[in-house]
N, C-alpha and C. Protein backbone atom coordinates (compact mmCIF):
# COMPACT_ATOMS: atom_id res chain seq x y z
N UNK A 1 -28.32 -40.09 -49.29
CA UNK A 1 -28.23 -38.81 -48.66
C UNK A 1 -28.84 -38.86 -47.26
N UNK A 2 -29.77 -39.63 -47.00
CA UNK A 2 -30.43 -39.41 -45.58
C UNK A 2 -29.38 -40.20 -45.27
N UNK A 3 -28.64 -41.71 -45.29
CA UNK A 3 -27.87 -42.09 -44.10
C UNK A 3 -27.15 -40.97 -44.20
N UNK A 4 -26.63 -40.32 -44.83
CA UNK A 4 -25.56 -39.35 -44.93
C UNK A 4 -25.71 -38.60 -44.02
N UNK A 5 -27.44 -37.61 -43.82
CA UNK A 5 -27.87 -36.99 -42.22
C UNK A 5 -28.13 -37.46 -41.20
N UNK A 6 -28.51 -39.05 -40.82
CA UNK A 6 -28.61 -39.45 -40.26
C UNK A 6 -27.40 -39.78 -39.52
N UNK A 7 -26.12 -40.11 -40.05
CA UNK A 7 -24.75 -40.21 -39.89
C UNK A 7 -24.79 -39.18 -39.09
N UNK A 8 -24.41 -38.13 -39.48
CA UNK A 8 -24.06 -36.71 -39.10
C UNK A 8 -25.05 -36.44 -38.07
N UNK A 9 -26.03 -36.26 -37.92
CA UNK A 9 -27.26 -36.53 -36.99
C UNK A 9 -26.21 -37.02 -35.23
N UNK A 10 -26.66 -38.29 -35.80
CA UNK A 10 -26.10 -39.14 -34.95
C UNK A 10 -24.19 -38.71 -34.10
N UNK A 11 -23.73 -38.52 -34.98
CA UNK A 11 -22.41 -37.97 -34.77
C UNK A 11 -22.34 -37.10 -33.65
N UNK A 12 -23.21 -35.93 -34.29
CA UNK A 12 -23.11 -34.37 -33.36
C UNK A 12 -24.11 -34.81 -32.07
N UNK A 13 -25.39 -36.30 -32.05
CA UNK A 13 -25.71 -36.06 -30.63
C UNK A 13 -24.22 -36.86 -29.74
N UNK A 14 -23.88 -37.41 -30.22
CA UNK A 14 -23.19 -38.13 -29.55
C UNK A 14 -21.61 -37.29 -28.93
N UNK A 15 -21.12 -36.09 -29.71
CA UNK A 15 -20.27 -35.53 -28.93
C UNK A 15 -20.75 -34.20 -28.31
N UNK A 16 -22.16 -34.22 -28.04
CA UNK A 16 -22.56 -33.22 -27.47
C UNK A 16 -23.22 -33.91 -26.50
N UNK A 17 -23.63 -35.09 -26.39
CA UNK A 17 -24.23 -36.08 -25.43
C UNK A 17 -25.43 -36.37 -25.58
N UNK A 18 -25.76 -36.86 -26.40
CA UNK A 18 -27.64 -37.25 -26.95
C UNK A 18 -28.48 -36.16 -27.06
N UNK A 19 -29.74 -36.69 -27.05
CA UNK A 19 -30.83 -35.64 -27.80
C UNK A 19 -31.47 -35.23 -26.74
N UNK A 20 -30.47 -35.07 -25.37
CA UNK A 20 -31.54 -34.47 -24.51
C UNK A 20 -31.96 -35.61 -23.29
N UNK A 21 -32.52 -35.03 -21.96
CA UNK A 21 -32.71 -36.16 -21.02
C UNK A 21 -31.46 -36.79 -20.04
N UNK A 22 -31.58 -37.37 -19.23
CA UNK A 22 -29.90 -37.76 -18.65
C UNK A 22 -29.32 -36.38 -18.26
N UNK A 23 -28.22 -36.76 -17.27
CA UNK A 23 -26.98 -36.15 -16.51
C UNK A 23 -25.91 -35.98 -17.71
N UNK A 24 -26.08 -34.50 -18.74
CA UNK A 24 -25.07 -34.84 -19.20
C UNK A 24 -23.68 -34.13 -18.87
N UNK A 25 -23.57 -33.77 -17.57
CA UNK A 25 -22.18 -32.46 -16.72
C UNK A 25 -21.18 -33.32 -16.71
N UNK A 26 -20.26 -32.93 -16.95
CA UNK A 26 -18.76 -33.77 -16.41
C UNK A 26 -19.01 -33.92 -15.25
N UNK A 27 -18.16 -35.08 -14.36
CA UNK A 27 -18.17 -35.46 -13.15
C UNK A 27 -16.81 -34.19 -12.53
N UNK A 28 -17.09 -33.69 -11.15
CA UNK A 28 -16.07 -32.70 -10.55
C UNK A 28 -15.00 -33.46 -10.82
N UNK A 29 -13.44 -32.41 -10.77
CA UNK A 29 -12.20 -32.96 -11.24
C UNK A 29 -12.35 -33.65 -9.40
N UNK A 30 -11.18 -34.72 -9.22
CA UNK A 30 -10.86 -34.76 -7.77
C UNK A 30 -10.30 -33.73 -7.24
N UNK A 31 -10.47 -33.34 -6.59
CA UNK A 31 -9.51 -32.00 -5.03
C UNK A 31 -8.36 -32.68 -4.30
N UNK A 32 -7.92 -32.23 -3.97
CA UNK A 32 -7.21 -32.47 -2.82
C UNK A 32 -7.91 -31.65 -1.37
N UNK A 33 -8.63 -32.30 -0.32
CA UNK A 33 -9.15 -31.72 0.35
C UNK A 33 -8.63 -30.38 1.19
N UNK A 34 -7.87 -31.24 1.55
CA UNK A 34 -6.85 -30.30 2.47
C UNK A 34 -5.81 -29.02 1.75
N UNK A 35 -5.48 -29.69 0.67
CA UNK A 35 -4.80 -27.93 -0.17
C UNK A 35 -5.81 -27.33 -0.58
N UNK A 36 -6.99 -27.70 -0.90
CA UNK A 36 -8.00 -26.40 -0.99
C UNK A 36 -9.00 -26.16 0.21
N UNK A 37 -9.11 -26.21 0.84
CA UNK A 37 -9.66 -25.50 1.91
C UNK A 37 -8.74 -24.21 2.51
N UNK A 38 -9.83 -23.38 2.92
CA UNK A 38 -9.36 -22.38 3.30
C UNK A 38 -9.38 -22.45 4.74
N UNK A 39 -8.38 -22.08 5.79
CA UNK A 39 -8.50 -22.16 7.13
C UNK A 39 -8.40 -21.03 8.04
N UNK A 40 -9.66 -20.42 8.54
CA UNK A 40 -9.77 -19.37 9.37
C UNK A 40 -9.69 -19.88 10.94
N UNK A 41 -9.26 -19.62 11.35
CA UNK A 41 -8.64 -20.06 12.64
C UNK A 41 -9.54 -19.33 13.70
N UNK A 42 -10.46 -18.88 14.23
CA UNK A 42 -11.17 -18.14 15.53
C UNK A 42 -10.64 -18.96 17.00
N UNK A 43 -9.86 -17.93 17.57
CA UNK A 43 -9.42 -18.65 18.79
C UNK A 43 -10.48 -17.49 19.73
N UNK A 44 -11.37 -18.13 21.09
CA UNK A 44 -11.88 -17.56 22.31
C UNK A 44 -10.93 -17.89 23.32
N UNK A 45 -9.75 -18.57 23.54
CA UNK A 45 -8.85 -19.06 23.98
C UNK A 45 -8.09 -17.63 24.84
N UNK A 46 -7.11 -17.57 26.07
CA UNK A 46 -7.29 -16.52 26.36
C UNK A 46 -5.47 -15.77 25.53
N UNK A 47 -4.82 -16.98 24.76
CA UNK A 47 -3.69 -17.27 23.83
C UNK A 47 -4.07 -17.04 22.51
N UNK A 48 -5.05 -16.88 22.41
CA UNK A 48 -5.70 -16.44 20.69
C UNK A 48 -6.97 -14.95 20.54
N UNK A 49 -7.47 -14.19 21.85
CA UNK A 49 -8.00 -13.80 22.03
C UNK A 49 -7.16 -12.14 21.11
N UNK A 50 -8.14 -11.13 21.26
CA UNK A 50 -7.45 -9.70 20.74
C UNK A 50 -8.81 -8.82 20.93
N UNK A 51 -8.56 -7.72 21.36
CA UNK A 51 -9.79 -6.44 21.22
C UNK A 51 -9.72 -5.81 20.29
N UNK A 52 -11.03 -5.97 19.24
CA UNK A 52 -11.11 -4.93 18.45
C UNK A 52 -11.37 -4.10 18.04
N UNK A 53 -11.65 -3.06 19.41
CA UNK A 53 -11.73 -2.01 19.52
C UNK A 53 -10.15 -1.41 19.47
N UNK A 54 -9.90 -1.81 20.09
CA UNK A 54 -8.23 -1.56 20.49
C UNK A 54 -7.54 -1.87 19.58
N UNK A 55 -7.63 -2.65 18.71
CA UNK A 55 -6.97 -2.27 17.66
C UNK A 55 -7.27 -1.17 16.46
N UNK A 56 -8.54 -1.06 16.52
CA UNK A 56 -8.78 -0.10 15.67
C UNK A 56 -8.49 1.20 16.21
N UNK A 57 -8.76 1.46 17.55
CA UNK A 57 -7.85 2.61 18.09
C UNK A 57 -6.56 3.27 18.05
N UNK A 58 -5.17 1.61 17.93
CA UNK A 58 -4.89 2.28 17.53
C UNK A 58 -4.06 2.37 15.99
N UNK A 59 -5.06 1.52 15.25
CA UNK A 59 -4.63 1.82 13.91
C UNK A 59 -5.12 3.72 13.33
N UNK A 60 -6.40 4.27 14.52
CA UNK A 60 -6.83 5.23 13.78
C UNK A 60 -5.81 6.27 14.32
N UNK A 61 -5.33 6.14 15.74
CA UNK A 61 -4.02 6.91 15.79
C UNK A 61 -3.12 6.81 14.90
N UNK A 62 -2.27 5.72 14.53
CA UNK A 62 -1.09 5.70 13.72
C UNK A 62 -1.82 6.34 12.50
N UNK A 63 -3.07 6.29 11.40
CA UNK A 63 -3.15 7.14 10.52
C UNK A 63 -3.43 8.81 10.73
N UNK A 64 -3.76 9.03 12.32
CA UNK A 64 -3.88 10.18 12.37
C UNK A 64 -2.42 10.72 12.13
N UNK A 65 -1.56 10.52 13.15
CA UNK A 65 -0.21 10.75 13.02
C UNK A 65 0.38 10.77 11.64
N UNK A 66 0.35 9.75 10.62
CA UNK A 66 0.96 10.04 9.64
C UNK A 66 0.07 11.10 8.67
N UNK A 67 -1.06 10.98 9.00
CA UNK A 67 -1.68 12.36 7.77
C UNK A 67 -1.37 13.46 8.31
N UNK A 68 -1.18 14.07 10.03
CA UNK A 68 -0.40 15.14 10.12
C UNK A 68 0.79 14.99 9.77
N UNK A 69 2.10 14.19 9.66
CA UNK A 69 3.21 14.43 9.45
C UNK A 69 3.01 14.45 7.80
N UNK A 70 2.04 13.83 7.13
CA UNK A 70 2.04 14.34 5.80
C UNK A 70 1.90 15.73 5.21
N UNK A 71 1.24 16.01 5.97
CA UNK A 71 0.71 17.41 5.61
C UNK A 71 1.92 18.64 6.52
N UNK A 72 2.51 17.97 7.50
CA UNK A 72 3.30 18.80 7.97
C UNK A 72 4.65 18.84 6.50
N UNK A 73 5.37 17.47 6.16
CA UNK A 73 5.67 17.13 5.04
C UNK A 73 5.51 18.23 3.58
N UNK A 74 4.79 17.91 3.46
CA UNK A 74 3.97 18.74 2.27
C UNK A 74 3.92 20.01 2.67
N UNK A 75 4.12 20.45 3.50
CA UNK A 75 4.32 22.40 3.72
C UNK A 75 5.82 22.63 3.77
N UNK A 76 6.66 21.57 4.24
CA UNK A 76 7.99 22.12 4.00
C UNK A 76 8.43 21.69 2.78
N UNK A 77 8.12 21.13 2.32
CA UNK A 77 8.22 20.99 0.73
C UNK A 77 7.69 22.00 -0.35
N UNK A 78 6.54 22.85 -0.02
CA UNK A 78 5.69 24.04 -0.30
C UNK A 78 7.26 24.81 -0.38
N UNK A 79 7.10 25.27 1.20
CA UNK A 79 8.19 26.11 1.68
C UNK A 79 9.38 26.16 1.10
N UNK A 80 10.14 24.77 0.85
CA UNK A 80 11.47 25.01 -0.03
C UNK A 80 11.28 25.07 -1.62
N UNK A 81 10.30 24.92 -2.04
CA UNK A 81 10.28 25.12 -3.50
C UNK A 81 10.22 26.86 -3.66
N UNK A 82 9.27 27.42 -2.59
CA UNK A 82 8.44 29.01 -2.61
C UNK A 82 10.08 30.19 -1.98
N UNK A 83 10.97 29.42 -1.77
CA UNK A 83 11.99 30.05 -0.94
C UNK A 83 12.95 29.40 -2.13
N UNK A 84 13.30 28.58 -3.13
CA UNK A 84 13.74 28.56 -4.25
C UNK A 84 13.44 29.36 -5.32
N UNK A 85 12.67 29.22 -5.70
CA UNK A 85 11.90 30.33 -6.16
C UNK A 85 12.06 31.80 -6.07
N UNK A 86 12.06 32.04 -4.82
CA UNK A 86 12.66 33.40 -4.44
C UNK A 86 14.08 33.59 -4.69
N UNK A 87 15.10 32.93 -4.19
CA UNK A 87 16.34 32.74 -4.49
C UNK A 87 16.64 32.95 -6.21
N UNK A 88 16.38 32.15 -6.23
CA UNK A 88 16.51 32.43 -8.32
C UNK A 88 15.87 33.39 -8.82
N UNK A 89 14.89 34.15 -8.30
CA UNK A 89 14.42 36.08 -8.83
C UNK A 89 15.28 36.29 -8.36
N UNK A 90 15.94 36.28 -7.53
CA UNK A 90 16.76 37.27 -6.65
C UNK A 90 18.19 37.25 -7.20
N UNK A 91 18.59 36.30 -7.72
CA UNK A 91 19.37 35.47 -8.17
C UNK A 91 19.92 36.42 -9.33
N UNK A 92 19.27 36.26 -10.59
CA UNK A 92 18.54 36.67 -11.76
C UNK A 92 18.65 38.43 -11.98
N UNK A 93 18.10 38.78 -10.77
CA UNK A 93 18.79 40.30 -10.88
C UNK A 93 19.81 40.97 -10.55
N UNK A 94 20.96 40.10 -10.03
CA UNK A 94 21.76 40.43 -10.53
C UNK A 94 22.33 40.78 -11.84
N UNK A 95 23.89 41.52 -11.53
CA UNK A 95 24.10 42.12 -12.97
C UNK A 95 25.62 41.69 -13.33
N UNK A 96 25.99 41.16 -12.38
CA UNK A 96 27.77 40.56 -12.33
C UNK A 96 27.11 38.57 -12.73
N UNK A 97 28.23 38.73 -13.85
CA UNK A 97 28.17 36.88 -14.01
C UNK A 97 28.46 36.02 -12.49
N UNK A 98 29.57 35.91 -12.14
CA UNK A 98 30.23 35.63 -10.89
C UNK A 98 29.03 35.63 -9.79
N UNK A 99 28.28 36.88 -9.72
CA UNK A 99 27.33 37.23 -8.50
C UNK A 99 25.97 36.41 -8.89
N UNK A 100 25.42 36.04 -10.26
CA UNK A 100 24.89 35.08 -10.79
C UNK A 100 24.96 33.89 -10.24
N UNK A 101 26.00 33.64 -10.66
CA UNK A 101 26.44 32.12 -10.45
C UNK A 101 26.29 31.26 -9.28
N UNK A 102 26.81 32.17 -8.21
CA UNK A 102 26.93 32.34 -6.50
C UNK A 102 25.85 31.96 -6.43
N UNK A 103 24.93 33.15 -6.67
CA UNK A 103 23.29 32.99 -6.37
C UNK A 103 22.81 31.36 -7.16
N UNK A 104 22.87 31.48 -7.72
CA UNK A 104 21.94 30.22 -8.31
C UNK A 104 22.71 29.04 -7.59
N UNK A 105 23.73 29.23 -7.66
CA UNK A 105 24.52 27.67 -7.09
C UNK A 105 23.95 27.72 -5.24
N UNK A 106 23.83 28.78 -4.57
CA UNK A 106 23.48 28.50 -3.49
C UNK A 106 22.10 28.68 -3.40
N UNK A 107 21.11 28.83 -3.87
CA UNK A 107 19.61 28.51 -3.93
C UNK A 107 19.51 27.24 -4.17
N UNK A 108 20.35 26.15 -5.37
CA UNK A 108 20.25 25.11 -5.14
C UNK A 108 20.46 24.70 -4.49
N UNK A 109 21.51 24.84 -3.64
CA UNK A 109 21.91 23.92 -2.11
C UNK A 109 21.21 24.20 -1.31
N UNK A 110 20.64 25.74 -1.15
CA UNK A 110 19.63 25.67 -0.05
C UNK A 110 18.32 25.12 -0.09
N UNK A 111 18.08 24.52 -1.04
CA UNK A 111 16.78 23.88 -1.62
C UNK A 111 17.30 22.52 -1.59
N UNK A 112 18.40 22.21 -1.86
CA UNK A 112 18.50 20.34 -1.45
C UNK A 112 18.85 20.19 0.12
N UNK A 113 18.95 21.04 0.85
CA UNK A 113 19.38 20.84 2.24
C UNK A 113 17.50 20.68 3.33
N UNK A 114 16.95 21.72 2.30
CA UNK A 114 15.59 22.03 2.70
C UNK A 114 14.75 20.67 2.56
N UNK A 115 14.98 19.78 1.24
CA UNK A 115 14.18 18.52 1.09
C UNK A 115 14.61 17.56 1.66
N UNK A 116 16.14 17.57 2.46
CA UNK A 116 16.64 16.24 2.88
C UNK A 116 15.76 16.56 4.50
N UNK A 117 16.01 17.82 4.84
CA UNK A 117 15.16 17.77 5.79
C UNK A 117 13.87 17.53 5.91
N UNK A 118 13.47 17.89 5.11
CA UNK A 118 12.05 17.39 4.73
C UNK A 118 11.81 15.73 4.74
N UNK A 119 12.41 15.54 4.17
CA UNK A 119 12.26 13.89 4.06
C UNK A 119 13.21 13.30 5.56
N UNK A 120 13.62 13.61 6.53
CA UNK A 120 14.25 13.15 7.12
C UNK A 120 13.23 13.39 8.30
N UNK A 121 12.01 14.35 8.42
CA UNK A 121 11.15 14.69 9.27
C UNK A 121 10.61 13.90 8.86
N UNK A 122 9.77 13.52 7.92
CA UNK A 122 8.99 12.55 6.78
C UNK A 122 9.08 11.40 7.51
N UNK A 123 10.62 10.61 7.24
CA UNK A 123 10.89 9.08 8.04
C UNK A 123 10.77 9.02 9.31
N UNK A 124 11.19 10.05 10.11
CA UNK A 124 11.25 10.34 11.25
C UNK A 124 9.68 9.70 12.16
N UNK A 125 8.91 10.66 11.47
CA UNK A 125 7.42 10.59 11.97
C UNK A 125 6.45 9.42 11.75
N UNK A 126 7.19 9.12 9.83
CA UNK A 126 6.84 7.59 9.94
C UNK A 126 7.46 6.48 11.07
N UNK A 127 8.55 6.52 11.21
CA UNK A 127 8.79 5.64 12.44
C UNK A 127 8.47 5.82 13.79
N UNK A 128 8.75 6.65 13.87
CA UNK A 128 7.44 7.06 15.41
C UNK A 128 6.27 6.39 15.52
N UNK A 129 5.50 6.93 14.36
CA UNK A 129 3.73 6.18 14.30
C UNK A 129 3.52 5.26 14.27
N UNK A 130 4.59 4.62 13.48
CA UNK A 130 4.88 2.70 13.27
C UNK A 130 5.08 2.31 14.95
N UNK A 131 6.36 3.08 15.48
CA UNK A 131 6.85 2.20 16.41
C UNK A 131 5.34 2.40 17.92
N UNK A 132 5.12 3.57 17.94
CA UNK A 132 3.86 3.99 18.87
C UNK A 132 2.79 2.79 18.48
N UNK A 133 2.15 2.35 17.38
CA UNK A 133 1.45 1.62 16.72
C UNK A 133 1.76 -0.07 17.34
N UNK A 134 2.77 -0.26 17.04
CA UNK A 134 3.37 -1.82 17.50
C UNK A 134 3.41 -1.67 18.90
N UNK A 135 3.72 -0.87 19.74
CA UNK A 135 3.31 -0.80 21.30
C UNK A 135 2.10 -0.92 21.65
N UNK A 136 1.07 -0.24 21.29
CA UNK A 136 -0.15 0.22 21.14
C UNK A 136 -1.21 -1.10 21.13
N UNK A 137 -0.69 -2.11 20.16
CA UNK A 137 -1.15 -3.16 19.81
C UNK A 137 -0.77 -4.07 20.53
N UNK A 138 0.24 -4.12 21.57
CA UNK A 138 0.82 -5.51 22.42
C UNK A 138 -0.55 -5.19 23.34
N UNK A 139 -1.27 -4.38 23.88
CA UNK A 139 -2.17 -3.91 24.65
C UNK A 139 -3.11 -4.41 24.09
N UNK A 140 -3.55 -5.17 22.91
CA UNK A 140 -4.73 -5.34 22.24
C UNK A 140 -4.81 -6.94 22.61
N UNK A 141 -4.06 -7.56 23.17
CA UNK A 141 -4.05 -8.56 23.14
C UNK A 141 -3.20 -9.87 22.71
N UNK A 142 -3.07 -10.86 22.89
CA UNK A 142 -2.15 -11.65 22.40
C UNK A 142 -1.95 -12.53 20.91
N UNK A 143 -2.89 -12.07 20.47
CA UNK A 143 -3.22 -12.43 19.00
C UNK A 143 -3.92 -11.19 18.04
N UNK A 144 -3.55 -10.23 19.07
CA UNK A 144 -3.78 -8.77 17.78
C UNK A 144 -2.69 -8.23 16.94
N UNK A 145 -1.96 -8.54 16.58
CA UNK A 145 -1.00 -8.42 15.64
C UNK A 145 -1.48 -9.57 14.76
N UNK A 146 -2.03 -10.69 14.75
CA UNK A 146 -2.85 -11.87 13.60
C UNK A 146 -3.72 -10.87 13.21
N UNK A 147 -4.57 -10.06 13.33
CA UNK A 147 -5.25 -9.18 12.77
C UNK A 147 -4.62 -7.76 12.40
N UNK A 148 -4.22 -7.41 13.44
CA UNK A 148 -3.55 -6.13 12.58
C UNK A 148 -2.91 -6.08 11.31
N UNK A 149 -2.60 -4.83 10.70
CA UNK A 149 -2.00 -4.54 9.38
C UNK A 149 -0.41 -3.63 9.37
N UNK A 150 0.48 -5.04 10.50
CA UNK A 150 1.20 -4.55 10.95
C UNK A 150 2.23 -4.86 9.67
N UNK A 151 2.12 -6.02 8.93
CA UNK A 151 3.01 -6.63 7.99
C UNK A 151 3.14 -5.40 6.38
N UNK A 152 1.92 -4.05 6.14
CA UNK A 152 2.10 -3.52 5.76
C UNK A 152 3.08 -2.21 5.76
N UNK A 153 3.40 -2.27 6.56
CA UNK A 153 4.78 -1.12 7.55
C UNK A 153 5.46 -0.88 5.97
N UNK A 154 5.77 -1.38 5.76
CA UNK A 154 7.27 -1.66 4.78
C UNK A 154 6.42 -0.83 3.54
N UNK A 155 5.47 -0.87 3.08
CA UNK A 155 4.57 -0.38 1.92
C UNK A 155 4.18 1.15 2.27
N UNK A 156 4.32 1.35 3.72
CA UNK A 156 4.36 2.88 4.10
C UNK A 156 5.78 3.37 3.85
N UNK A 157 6.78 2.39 4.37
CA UNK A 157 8.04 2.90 4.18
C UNK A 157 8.76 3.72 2.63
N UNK A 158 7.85 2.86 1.65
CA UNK A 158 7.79 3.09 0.40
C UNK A 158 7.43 4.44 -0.20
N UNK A 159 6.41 5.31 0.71
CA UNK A 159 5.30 6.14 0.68
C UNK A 159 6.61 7.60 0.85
N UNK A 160 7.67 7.69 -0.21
CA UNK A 160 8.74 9.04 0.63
C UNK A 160 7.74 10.03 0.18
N UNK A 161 8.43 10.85 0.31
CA UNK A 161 8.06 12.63 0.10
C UNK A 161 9.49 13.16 -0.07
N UNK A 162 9.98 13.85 -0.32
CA UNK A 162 11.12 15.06 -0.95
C UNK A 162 11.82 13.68 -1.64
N UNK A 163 13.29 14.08 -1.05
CA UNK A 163 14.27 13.31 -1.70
C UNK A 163 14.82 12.79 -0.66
N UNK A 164 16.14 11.83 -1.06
CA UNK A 164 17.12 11.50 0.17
C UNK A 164 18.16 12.52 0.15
């Protein structure tokens, strides 16, 4: 019975790596140097240079611009739901089927005519702020667009409000 623990003993130091003492860490896997490094590039160069003041200027314009056109957005959207709304009471008291019908069928159209506009002011203003923004930034320098968060455009584009 003792070789029996002693066996076993012996066994478990050996795939756990002895009783202690010694280097017992795996050795690092190899790397590849160059695919893992990370490369930040700092150019003082007057071809790599950018102000960043100026860019943040005018990234804080382009969000000023779009949170007013959001909010401008968002009131005509208010507006055509609160003027739908009205349309269909109004609608509703009538007392002829026919005069019903009229009504409700043209509250809806005037309520989908109301959101395309809505959303057509919406894109509108987004492209403005975008395109003001990418001007804005040639002024920042010749390597301020490498910093800017110009490649996110498309993720605003995403950002609708009403309908098409």
């Amino acid at each position: 019975m003792e070789n029996f623990l002693a066996a076993a003993a012996a066994g478990i130091a050996a795939a756990f790596g002895g009783f202690g003492g010694g280097d017992n860490r795996m050795p690092p896997p190899e790397r590849n140097a160059v695919r893992n490094e990370i490369k930040m590039q700092a150019s003082t160069t007057a071809r790599g240079s950018f102000d960043i003041a100026c860019i943040a200027a005018a990234v804080a314009a382009r969000e000023a611009a779009l949170g007013t056109a959001a909010g401008a957005n968002a009131q005509a959207l208010t507006s055509a739901y609160s003027a739908r709304a009205s349309a269909l009471a109004s609608a509703y008291t009538q007392t002829e089927k026919e005069a019903i019908k009229k009504a409700v069928k043209s509250s809806w159209a005037n309520f989908g005519a109301a959101l395309r506009l809505a959303q057509r002011g919406w894109k509108n203003a987004q492209k403005t702020a975008w395109t003001q923004f990418k001007t804005a930034i040639k002024a920042c320098g010749p390597a301020a667009s490498s910093v800017a968060d110009t490649a996110n455009a498309g993720a605003d584009e995403k950002a609708g409000a009403g309908s098409d």
